[in-house]
C-alpha atoms as a PDB file:
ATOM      1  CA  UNK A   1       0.000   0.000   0.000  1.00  0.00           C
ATOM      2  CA  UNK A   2       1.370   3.594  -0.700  1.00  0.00           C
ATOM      3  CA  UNK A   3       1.720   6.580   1.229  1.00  0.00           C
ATOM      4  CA  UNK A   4      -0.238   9.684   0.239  1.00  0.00           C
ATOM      5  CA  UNK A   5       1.261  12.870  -0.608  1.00  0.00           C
ATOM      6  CA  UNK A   6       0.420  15.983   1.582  1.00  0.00           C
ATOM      7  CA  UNK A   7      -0.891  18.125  -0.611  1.00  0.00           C
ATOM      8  CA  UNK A   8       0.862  20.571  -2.725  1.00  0.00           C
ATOM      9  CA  UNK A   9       4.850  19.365  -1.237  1.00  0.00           C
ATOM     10  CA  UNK A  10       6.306  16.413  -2.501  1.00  0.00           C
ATOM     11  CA  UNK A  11       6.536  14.660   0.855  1.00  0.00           C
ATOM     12  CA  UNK A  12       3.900  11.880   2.393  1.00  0.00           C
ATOM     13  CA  UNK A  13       1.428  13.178   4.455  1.00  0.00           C
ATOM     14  CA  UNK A  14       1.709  12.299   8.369  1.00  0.00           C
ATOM     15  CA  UNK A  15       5.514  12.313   8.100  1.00  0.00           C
ATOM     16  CA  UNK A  16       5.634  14.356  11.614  1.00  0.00           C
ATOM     17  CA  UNK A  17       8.310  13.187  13.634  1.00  0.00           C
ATOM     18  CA  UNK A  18      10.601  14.726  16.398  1.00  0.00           C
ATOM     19  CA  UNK A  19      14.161  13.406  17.983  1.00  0.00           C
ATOM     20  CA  UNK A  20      15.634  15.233  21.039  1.00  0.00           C
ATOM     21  CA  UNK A  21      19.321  14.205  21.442  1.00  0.00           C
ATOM     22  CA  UNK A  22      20.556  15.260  24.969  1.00  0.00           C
ATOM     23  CA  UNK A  23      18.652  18.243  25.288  1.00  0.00           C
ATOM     24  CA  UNK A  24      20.824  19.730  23.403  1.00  0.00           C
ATOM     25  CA  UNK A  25      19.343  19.360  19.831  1.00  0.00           C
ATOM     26  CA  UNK A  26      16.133  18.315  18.165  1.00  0.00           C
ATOM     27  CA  UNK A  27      15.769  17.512  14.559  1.00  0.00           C
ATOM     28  CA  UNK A  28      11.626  17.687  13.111  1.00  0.00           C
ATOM     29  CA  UNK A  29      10.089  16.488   9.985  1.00  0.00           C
ATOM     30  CA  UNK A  30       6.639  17.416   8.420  1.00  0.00           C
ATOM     31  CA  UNK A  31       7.143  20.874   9.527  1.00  0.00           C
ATOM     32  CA  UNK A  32       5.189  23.798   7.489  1.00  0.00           C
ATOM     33  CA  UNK A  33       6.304  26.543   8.437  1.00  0.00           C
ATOM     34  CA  UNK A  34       8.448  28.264  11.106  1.00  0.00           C
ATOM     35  CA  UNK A  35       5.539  31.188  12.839  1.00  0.00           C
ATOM     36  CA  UNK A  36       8.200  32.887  15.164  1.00  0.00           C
ATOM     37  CA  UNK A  37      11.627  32.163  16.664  1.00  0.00           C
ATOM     38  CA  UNK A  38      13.898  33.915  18.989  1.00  0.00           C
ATOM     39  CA  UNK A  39      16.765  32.379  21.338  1.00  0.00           C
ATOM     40  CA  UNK A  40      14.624  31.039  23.602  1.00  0.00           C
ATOM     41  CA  UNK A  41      11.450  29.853  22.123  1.00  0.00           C
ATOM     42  CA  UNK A  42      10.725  28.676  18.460  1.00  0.00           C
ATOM     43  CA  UNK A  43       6.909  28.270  17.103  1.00  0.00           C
ATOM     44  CA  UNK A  44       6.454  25.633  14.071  1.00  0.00           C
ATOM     45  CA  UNK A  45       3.314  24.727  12.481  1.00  0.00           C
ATOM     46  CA  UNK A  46       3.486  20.694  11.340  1.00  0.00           C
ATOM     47  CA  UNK A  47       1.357  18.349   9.972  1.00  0.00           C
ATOM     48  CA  UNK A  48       0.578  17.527  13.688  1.00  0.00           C
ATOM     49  CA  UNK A  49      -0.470  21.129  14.678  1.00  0.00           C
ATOM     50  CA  UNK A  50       1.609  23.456  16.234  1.00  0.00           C
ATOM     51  CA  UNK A  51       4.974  22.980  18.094  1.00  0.00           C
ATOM     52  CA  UNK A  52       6.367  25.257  20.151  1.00  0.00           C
ATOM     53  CA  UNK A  53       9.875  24.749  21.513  1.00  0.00           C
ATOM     54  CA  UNK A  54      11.438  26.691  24.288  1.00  0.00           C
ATOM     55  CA  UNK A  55      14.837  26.940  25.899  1.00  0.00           C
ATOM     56  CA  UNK A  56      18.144  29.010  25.941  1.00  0.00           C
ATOM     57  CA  UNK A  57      20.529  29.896  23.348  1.00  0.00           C
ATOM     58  CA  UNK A  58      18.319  28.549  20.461  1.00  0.00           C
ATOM     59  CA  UNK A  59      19.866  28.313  17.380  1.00  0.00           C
ATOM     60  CA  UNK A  60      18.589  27.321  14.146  1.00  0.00           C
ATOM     61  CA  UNK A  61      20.913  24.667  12.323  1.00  0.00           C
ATOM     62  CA  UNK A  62      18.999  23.743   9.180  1.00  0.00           C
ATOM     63  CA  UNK A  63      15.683  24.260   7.896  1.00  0.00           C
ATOM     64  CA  UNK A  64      14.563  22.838   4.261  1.00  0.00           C
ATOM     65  CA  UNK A  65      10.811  23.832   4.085  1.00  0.00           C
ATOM     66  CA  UNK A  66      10.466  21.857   0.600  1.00  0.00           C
ATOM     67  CA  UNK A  67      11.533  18.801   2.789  1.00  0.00           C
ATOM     68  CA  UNK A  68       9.916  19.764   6.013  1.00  0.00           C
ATOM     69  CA  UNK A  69      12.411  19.482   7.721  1.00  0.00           C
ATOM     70  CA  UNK A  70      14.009  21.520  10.476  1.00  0.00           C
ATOM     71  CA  UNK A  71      16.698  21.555  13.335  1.00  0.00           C
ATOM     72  CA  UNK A  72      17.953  23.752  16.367  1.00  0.00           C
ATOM     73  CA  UNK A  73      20.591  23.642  18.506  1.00  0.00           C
ATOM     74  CA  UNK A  74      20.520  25.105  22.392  1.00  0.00           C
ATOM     75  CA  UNK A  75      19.511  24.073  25.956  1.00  0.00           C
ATOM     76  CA  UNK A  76      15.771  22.749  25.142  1.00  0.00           C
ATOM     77  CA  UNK A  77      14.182  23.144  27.924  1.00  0.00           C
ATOM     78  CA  UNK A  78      10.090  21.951  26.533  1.00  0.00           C
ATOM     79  CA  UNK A  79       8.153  21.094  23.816  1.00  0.00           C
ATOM     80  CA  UNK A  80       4.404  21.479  23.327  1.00  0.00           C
ATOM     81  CA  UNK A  81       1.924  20.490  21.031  1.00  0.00           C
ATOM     82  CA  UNK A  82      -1.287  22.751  20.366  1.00  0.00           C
ATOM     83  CA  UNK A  83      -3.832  23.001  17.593  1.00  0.00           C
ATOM     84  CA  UNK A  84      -3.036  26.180  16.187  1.00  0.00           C
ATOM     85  CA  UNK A  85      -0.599  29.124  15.869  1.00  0.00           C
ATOM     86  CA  UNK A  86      -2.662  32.934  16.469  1.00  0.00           C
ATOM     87  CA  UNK A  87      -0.436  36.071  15.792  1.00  0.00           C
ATOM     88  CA  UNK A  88      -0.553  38.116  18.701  1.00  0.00           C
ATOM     89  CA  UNK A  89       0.260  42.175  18.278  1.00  0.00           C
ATOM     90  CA  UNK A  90       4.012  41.088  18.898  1.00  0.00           C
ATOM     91  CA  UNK A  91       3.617  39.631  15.665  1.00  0.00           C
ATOM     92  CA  UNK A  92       5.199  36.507  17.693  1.00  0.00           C
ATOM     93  CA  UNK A  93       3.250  33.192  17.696  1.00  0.00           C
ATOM     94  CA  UNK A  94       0.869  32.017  20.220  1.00  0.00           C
ATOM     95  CA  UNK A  95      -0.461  29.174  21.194  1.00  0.00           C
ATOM     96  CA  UNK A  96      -4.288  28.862  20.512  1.00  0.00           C
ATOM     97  CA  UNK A  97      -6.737  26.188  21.310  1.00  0.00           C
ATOM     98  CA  UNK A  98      -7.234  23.097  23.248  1.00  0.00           C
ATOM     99  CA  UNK A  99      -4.500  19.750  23.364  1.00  0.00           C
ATOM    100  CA  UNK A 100      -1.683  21.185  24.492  1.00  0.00           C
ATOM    101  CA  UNK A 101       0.453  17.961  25.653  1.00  0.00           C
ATOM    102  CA  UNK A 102       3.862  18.365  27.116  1.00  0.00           C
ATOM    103  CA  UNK A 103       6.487  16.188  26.204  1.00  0.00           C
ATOM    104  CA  UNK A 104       9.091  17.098  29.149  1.00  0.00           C
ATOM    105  CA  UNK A 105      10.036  19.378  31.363  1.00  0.00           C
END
């Protein structure tokens, strides 16, 4: 059985994934689109909703939005999921609705 294609990129749908390695970097695939970033916390949307990542001395090491793929370097300090990305007056992202899950602490 084949995978489907998300529509309009040339990689299969539901290919979300995240990989911490020592706190100290995290590669993700089936990312979107990065909403905001700054040294200490990065918004993406994926094809799981939206991720934010916080910590210190965030760096971004790669990011191939064709490929959806994306990594950052830094003390990661969380990671939560939520449904949605809202722009606040900022113009940084938000989190916005329900299901945020934390992954660590």
């Amino acid at each position: 059985m084949g995978m489907t294609q998300q529509p309009g990129s040339g990689r299969p749908a539901g290919a979300h994934r995240l990989v911490l390695e020592s706190r100290e970097q995290c590669s993700v695939t089936g990312v979107l689109r990065v909403a905001s970033f700054d040294d200490r916390t990065i918004v993406l949307e994926t094809d799981c909703g939206a991720l934010t990542l916080q910590g210190s001395d965030l760096q971004i090491q790669q990011l191939d939005l064709d490929a959806g793929t994306f990594a950052v370097q830094g003390v990661i300090s969380g990671a939560a999921y939520s449904t949605g990305v809202t722009r606040g007056r900022s113009g940084r992202g938000r989190r916005a609705g329900g299901g945020i899950g934390r992954l660590f602490r």
